[in-house]
C-alpha atoms as a PDB file:
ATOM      1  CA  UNK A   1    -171.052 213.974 -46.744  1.00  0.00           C
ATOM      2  CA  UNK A   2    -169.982 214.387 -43.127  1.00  0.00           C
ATOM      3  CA  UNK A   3    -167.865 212.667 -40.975  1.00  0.00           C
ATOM      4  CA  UNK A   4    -171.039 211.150 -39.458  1.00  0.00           C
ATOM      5  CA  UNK A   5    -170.896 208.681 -42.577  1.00  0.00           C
ATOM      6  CA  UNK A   6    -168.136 207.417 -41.038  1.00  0.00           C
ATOM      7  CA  UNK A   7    -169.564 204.720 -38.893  1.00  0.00           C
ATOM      8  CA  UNK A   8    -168.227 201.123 -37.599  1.00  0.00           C
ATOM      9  CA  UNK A   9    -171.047 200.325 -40.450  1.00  0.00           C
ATOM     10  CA  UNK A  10    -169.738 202.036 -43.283  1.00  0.00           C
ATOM     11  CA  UNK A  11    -166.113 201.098 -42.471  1.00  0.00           C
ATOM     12  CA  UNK A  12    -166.475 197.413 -42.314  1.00  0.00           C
ATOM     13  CA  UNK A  13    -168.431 197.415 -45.443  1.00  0.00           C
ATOM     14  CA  UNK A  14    -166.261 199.514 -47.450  1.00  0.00           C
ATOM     15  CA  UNK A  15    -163.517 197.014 -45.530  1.00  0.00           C
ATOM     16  CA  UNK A  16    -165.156 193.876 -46.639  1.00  0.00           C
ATOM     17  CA  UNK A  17    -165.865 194.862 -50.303  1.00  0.00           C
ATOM     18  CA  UNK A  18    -162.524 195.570 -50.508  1.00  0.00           C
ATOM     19  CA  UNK A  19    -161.274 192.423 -49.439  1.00  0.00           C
ATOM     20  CA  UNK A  20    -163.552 190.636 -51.780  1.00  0.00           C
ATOM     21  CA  UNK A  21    -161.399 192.415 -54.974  1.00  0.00           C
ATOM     22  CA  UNK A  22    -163.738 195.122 -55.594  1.00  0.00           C
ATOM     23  CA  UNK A  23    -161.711 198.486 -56.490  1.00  0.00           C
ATOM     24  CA  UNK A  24    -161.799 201.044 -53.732  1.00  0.00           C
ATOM     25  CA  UNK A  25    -164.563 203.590 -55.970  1.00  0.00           C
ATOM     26  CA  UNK A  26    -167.153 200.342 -56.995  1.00  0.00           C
ATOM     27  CA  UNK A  27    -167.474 200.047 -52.895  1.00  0.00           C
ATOM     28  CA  UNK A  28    -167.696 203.495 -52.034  1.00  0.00           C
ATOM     29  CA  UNK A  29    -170.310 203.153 -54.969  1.00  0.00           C
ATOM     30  CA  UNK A  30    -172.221 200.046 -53.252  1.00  0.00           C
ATOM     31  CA  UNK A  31    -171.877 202.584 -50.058  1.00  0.00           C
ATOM     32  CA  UNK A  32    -173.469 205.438 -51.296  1.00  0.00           C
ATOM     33  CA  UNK A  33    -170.276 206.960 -51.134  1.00  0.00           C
ATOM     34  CA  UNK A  34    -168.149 209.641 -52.819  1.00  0.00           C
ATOM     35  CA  UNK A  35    -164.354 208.430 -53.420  1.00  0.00           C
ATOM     36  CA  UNK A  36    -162.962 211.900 -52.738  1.00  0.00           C
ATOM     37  CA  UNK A  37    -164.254 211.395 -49.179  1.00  0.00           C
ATOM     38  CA  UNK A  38    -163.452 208.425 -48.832  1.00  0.00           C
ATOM     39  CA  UNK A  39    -159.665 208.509 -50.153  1.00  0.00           C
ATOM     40  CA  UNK A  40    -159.627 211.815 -47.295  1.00  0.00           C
ATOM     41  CA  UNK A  41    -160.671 209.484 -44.322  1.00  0.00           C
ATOM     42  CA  UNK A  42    -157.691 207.637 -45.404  1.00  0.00           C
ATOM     43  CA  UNK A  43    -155.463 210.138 -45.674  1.00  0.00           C
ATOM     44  CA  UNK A  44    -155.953 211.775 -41.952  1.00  0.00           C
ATOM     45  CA  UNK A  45    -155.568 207.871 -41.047  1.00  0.00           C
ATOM     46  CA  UNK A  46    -152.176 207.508 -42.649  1.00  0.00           C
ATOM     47  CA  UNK A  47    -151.689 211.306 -41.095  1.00  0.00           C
ATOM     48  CA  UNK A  48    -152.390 210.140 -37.550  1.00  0.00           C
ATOM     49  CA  UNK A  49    -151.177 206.989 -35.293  1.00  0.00           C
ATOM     50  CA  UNK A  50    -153.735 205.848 -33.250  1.00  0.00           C
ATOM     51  CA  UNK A  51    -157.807 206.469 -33.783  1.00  0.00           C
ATOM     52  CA  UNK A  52    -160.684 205.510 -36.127  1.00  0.00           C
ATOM     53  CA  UNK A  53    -159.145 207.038 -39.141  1.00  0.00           C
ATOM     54  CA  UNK A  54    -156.032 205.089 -38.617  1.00  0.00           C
ATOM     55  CA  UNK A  55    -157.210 201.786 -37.868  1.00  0.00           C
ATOM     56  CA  UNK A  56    -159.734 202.421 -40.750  1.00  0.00           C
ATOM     57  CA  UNK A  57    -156.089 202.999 -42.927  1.00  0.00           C
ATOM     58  CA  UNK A  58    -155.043 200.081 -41.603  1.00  0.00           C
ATOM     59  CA  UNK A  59    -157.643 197.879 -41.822  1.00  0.00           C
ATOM     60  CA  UNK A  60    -158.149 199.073 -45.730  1.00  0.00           C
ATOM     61  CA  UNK A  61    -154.353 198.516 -46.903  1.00  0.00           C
ATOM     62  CA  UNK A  62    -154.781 194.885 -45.513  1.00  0.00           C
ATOM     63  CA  UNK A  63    -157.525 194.256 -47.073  1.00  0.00           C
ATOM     64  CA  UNK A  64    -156.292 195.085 -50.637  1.00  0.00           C
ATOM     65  CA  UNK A  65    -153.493 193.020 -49.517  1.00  0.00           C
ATOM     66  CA  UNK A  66    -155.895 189.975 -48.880  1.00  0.00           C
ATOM     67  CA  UNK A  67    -157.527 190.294 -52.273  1.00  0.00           C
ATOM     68  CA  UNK A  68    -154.178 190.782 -54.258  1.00  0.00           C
ATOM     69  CA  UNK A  69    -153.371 187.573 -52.265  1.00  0.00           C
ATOM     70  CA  UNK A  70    -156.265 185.758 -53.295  1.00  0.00           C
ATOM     71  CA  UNK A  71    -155.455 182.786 -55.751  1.00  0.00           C
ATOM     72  CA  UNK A  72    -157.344 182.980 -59.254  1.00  0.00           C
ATOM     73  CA  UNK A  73    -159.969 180.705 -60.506  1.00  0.00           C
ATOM     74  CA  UNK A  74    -159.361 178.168 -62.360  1.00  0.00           C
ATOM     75  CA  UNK A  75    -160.375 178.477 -66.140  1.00  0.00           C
ATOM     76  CA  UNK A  76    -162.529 175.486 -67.759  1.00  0.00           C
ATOM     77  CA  UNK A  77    -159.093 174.063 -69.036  1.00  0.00           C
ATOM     78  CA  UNK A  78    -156.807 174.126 -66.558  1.00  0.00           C
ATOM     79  CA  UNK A  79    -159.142 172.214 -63.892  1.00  0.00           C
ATOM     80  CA  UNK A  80    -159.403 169.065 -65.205  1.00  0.00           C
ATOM     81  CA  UNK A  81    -155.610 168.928 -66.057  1.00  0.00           C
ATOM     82  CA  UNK A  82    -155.046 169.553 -62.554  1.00  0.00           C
ATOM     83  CA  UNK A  83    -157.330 166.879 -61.536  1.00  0.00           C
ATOM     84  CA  UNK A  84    -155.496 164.793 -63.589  1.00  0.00           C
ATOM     85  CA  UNK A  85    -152.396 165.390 -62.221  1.00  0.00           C
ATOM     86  CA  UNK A  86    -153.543 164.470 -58.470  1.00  0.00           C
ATOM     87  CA  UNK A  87    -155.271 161.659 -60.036  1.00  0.00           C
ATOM     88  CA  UNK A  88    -152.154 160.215 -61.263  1.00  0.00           C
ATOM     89  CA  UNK A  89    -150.646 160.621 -57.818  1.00  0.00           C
ATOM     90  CA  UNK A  90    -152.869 157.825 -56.317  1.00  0.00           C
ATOM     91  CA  UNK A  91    -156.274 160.205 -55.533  1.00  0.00           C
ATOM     92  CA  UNK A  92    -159.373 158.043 -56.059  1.00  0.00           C
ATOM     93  CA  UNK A  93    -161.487 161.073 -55.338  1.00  0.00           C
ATOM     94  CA  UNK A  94    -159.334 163.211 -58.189  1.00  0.00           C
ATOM     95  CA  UNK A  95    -159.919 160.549 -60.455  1.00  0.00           C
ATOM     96  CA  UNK A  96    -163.833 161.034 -59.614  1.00  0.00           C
ATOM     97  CA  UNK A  97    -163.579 164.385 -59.455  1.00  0.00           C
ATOM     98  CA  UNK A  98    -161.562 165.142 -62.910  1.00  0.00           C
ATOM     99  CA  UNK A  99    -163.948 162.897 -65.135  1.00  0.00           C
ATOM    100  CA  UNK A 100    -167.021 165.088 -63.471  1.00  0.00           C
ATOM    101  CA  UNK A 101    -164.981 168.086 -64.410  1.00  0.00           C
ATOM    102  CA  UNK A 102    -164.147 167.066 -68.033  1.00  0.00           C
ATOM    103  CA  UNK A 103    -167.362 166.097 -68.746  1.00  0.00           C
ATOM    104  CA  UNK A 104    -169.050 169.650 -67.163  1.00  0.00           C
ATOM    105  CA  UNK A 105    -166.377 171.579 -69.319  1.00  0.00           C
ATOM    106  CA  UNK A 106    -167.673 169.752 -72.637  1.00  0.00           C
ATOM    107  CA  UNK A 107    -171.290 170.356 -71.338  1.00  0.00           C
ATOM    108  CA  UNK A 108    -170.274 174.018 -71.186  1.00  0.00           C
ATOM    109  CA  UNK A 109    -168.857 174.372 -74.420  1.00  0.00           C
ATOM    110  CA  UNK A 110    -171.611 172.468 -76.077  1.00  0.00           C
ATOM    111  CA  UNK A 111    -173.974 175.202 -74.916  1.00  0.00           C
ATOM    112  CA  UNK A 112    -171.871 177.560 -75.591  1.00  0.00           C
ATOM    113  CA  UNK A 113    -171.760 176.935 -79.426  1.00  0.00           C
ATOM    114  CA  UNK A 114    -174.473 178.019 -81.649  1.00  0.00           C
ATOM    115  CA  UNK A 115    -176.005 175.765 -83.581  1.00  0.00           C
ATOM    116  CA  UNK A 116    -177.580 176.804 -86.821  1.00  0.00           C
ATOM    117  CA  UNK A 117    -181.169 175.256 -87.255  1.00  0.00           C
ATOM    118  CA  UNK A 118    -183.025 173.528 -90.516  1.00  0.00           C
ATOM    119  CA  UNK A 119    -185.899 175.781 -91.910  1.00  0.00           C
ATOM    120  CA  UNK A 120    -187.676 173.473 -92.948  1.00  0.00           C
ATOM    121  CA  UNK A 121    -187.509 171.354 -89.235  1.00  0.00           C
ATOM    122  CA  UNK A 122    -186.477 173.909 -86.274  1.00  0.00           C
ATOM    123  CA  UNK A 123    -185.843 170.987 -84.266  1.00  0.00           C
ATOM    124  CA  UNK A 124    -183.109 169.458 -86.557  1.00  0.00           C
ATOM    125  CA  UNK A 125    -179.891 170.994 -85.976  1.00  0.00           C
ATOM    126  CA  UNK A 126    -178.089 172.342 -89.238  1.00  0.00           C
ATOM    127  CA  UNK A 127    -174.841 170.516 -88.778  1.00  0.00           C
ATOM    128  CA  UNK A 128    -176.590 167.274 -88.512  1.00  0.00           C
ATOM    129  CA  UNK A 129    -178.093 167.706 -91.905  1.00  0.00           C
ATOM    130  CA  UNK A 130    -175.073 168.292 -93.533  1.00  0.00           C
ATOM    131  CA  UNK A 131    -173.484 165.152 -92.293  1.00  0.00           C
ATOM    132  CA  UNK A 132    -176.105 163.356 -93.682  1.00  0.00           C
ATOM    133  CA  UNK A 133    -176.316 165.012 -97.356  1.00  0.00           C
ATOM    134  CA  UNK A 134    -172.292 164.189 -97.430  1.00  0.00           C
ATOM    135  CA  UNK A 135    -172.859 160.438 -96.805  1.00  0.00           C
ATOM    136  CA  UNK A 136    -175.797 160.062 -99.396  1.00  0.00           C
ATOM    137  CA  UNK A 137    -173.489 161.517-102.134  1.00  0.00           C
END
């Protein structure tokens, strides 16, 4: 590849994706790009002080620096003991909020689980059989 690939196009792109977390070879992938020319328009920009290559440089390093920035998702558990907290601290709309979030985390998990089925009845759930052949004994 030439350095006609290296358009205003191309460098926002490969600038954005990398913002958004994704390592420097997935967006030269997404680009149609090889890293080895890629990681060489960044190395004449770190070379030189003023130009495309060096703003590219720039741009790129502050990028990564946005995504390493970037808070983490919450996981299924710790969001509704957050809500909770702010809830207890006088938020109506936590309070709201956290028993929407509980109740979508169980939801989750409830799909997530497989559930064995009867062969005799598909649409009986195993587990529910079993409860019931424990209280007839």
């Amino acid at each position: 590849m030439s350095a006609s690939r290296f358009t205003p196009e191309v460098r926002s792109a490969l600038v954005e994706h990398t913002a958004e977390g994704l390592p420097l070879a997935d967006a030269c992938r997404v680009e149609g790009l090889r890293l080895n020319t890629v990681k060489g328009w960044l190395q004449r920009g770190r070379q030189e002080r003023e130009g495309p290559y060096a703003h590219f440089d720039r741009a790129i390093r502050e990028a990564r620096k946005a995504a390493r920035d970037r808070p983490t998702p919450m996981d299924a558990d710790e969001l509704p003991r957050v809500v909770s907290e702010k809830a207890r601290k006088g938020s109506v709309q936590a309070a709201i909020r956290g028993r929407n979030a509980k109740n979508a985390a169980r939801a989750t998990k409830r799909r997530s689980q497989k559930i064995g089925r009867c062969p005799e009845n598909p649409s009986k759930p195993i587990h529910s059989l079993r409860r019931h052949s424990r209280q007839s004994l």
